[in-house]
Protein backbone atom coordinates (compact mmCIF):
# COMPACT_ATOMS: atom_id res chain seq x y z
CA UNK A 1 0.00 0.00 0.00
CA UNK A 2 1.47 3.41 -1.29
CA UNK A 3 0.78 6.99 0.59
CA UNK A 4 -2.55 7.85 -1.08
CA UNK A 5 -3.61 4.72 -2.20
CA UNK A 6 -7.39 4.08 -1.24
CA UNK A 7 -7.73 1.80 1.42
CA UNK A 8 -8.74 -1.94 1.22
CA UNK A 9 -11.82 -3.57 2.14
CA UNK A 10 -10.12 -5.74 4.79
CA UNK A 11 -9.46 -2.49 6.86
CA UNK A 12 -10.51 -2.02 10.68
CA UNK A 13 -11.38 1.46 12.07
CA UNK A 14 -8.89 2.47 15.30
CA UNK A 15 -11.37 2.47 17.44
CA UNK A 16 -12.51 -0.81 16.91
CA UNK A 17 -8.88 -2.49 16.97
CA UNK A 18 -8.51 -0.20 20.14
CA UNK A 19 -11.49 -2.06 21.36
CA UNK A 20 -10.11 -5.27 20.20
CA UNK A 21 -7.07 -5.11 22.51
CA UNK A 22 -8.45 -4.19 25.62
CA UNK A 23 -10.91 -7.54 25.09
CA UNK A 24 -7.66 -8.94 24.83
CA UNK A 25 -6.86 -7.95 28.22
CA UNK A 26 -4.15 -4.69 27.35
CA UNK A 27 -4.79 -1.79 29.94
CA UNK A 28 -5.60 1.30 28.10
CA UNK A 29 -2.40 3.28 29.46
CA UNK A 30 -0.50 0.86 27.09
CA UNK A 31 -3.15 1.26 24.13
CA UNK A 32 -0.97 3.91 22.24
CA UNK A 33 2.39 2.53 22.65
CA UNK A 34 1.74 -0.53 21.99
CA UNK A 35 0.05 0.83 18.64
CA UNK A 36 2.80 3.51 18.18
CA UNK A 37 5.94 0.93 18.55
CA UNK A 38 3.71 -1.54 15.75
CA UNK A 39 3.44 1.27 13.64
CA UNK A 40 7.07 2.26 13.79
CA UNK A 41 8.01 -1.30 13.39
CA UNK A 42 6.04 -1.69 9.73
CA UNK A 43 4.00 -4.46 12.31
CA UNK A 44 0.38 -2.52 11.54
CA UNK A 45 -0.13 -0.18 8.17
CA UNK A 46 -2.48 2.65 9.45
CA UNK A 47 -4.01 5.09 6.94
CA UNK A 48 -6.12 8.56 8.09
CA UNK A 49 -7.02 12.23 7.12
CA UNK A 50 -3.73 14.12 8.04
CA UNK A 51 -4.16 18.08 9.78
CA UNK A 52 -0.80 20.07 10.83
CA UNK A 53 -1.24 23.13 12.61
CA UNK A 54 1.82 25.66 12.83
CA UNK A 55 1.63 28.49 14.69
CA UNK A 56 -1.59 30.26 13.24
CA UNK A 57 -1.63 28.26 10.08
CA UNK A 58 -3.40 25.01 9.73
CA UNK A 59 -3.89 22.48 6.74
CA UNK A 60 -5.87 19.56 6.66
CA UNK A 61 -5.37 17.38 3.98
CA UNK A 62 -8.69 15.64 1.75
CA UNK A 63 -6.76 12.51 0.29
CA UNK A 64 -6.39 9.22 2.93
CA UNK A 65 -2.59 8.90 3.57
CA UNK A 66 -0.07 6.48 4.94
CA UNK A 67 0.23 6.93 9.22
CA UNK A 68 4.15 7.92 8.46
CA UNK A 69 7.25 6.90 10.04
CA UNK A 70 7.68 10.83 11.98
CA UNK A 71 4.07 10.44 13.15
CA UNK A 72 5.32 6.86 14.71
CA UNK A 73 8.20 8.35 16.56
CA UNK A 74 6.10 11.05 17.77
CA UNK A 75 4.04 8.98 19.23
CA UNK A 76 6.13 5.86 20.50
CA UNK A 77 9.35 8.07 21.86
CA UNK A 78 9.91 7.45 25.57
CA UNK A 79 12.85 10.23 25.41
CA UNK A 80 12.46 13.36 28.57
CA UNK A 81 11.43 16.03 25.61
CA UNK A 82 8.74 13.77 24.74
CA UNK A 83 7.07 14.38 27.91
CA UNK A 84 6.40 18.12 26.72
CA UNK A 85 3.81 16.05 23.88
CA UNK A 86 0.38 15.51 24.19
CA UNK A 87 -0.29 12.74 22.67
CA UNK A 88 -3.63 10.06 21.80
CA UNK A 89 -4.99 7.30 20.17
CA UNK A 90 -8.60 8.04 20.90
CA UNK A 91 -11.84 6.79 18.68
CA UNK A 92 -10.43 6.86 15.13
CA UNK A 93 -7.94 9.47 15.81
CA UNK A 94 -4.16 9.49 16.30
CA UNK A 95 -2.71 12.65 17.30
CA UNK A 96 -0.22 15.08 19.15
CA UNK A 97 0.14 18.66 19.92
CA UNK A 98 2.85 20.45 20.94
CA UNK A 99 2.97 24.67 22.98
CA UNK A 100 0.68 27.07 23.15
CA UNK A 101 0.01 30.63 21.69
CA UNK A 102 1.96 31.17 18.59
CA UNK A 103 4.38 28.32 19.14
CA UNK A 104 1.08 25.67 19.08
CA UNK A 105 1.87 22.58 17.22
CA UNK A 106 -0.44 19.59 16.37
CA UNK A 107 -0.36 17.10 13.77
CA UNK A 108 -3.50 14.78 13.49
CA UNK A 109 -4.76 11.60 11.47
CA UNK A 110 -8.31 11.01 11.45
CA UNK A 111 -10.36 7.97 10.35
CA UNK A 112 -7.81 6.21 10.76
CA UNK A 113 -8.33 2.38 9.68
CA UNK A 114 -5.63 -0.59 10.16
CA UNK A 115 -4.63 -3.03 7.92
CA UNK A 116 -7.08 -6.18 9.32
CA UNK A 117 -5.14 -8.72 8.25
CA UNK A 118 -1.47 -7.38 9.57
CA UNK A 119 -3.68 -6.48 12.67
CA UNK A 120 -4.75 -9.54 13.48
CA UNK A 121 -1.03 -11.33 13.01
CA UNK A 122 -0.02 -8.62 15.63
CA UNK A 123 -3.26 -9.07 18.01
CA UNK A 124 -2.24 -12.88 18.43
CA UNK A 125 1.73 -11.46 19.28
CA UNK A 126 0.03 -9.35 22.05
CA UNK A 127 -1.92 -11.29 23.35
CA UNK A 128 1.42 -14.45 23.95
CA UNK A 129 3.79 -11.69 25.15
CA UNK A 130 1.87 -8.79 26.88
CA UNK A 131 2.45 -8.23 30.37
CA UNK A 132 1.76 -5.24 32.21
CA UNK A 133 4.55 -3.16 33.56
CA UNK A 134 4.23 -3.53 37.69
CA UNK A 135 2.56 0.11 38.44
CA UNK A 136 5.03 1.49 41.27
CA UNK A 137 3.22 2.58 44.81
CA UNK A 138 3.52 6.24 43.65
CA UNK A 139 1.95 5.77 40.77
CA UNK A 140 -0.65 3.83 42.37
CA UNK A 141 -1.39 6.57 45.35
CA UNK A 142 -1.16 9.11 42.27
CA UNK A 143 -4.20 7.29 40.73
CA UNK A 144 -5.81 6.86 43.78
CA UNK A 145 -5.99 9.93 44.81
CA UNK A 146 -7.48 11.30 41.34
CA UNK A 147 -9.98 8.69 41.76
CA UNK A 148 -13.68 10.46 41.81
CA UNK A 149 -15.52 7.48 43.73
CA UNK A 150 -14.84 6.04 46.93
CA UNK A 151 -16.20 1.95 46.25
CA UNK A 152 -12.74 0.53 46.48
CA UNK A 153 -14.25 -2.54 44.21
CA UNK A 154 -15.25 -0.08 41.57
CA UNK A 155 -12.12 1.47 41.57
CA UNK A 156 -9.85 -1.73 41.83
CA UNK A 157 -12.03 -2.61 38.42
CA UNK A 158 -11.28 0.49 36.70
CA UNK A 159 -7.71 0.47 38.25
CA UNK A 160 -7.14 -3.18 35.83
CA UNK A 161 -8.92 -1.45 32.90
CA UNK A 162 -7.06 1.39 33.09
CA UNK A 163 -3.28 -0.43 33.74
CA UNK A 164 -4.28 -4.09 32.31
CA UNK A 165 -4.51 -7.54 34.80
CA UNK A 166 -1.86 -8.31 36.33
CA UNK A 167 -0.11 -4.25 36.71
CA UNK A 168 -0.28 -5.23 40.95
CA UNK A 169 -1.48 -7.11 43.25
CA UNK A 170 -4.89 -6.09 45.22
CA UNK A 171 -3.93 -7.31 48.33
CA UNK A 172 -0.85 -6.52 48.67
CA UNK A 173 -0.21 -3.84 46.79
CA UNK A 174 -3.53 -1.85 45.99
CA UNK A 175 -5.52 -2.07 48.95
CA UNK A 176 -2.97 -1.07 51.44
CA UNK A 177 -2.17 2.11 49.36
CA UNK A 178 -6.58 2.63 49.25
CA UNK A 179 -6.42 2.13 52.48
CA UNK A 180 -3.63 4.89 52.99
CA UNK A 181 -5.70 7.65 51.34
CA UNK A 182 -9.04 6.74 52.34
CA UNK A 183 -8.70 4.72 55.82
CA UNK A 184 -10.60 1.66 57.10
CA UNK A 185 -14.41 1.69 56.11
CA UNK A 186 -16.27 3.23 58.88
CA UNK A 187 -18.68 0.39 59.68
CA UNK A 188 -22.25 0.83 61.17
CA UNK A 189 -23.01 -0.20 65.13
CA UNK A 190 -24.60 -3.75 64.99
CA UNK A 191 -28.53 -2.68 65.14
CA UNK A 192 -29.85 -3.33 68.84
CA UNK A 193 -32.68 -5.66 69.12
CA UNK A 194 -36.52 -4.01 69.88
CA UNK A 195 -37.18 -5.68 73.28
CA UNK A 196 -39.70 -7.71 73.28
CA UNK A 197 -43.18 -7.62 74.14
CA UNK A 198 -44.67 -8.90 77.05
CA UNK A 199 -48.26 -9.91 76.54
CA UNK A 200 -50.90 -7.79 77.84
């Protein structure tokens, strides 16, 4: 497939190979690099509408292009100045900006659509080798913390969702850290019993 070829029939939209990989078990913090690091490694062919914005000048493009080798590095570096990068694979969209004010940067791909057949060679790779990195106490307290409920079983099932099975253990190293922020469950008295009746 060349840049601007159309794309194939056996294509798959982003969001549903997204999709695809966290029924696979992947937690979504690993989503894009797992996608970016494919992409850069010619593993999955990805093809989108491409919009740059410079400064004050923006250009979206009307012809479906090749995902290209820069956008990959963009999105898969793990360097310190790639920290200053906002950076997605969200719905159908793969993206990144960059500043604000007259230095803003972004560069965008949108209906974006994977090669199904290279995507499903890949998917079966994941799913043999993917492991979750271990998700350190600070990063777990970090989460924690920014959590909006206060169910620790809802939030221990969108704590695996969010970092994939297997990032920690709940015992041991979850619920002491839940525990930490939030302390023990304040539990109700047990109810007294109504005396009872004597007969008239």
């Amino acid at each position: 497939m060349s840049e601007g070829e159309p794309e194939s029939a056996l294509t798959l939209r982003l969001s549903e190979a997204i999709a695809r990989l966290r029924a696979a078990g992947v937690g979504e913090v690993d989503v894009l690099r797992l996608i970016a690091n494919a992409g850069l490694a010619r593993q999955l062919i990805a093809t989108g509408y491409p919009a740059t914005c410079n400064g004050g000048r923006h250009i979206a493009g009307i012809d479906r292009l090749r995902v290209d080798r820069l956008m990959w590095r963009v999105l898969s570096s793990t360097k310190p100045a790639a920290a200053a990068y906002q950076r997605w694979a969200y719905g159908d969209e793969l993206g990144w900006t960059l500043g604000d004010g007259d230095k803003y940067q972004h560069r965008i791909f949108d209906g974006v659509t994977v090669d199904l057949t290279l995507f499903q060679l890949w998917l079966r790779d994941v799913v043999d080798h993917y492991r979750p990195g271990k998700v350190p106490r600070e990063e777990i307290d970090k989460w924690i913390r920014a959590y909006p409920g206060s169910n620790s079983k809802s939030a221990w099932a969108d704590f695996q969702r969010h970092f994939g099975p297997g990032a920690c253990k709940r015992d041991v190293d979850f619920r002491p850290v839940w525990l930490d922020v939030h302390g023990n469950p304040q539990r109700g008295q047990p109810r007294k019993k109504s005396p009872a009746l004597s007969p008239p």
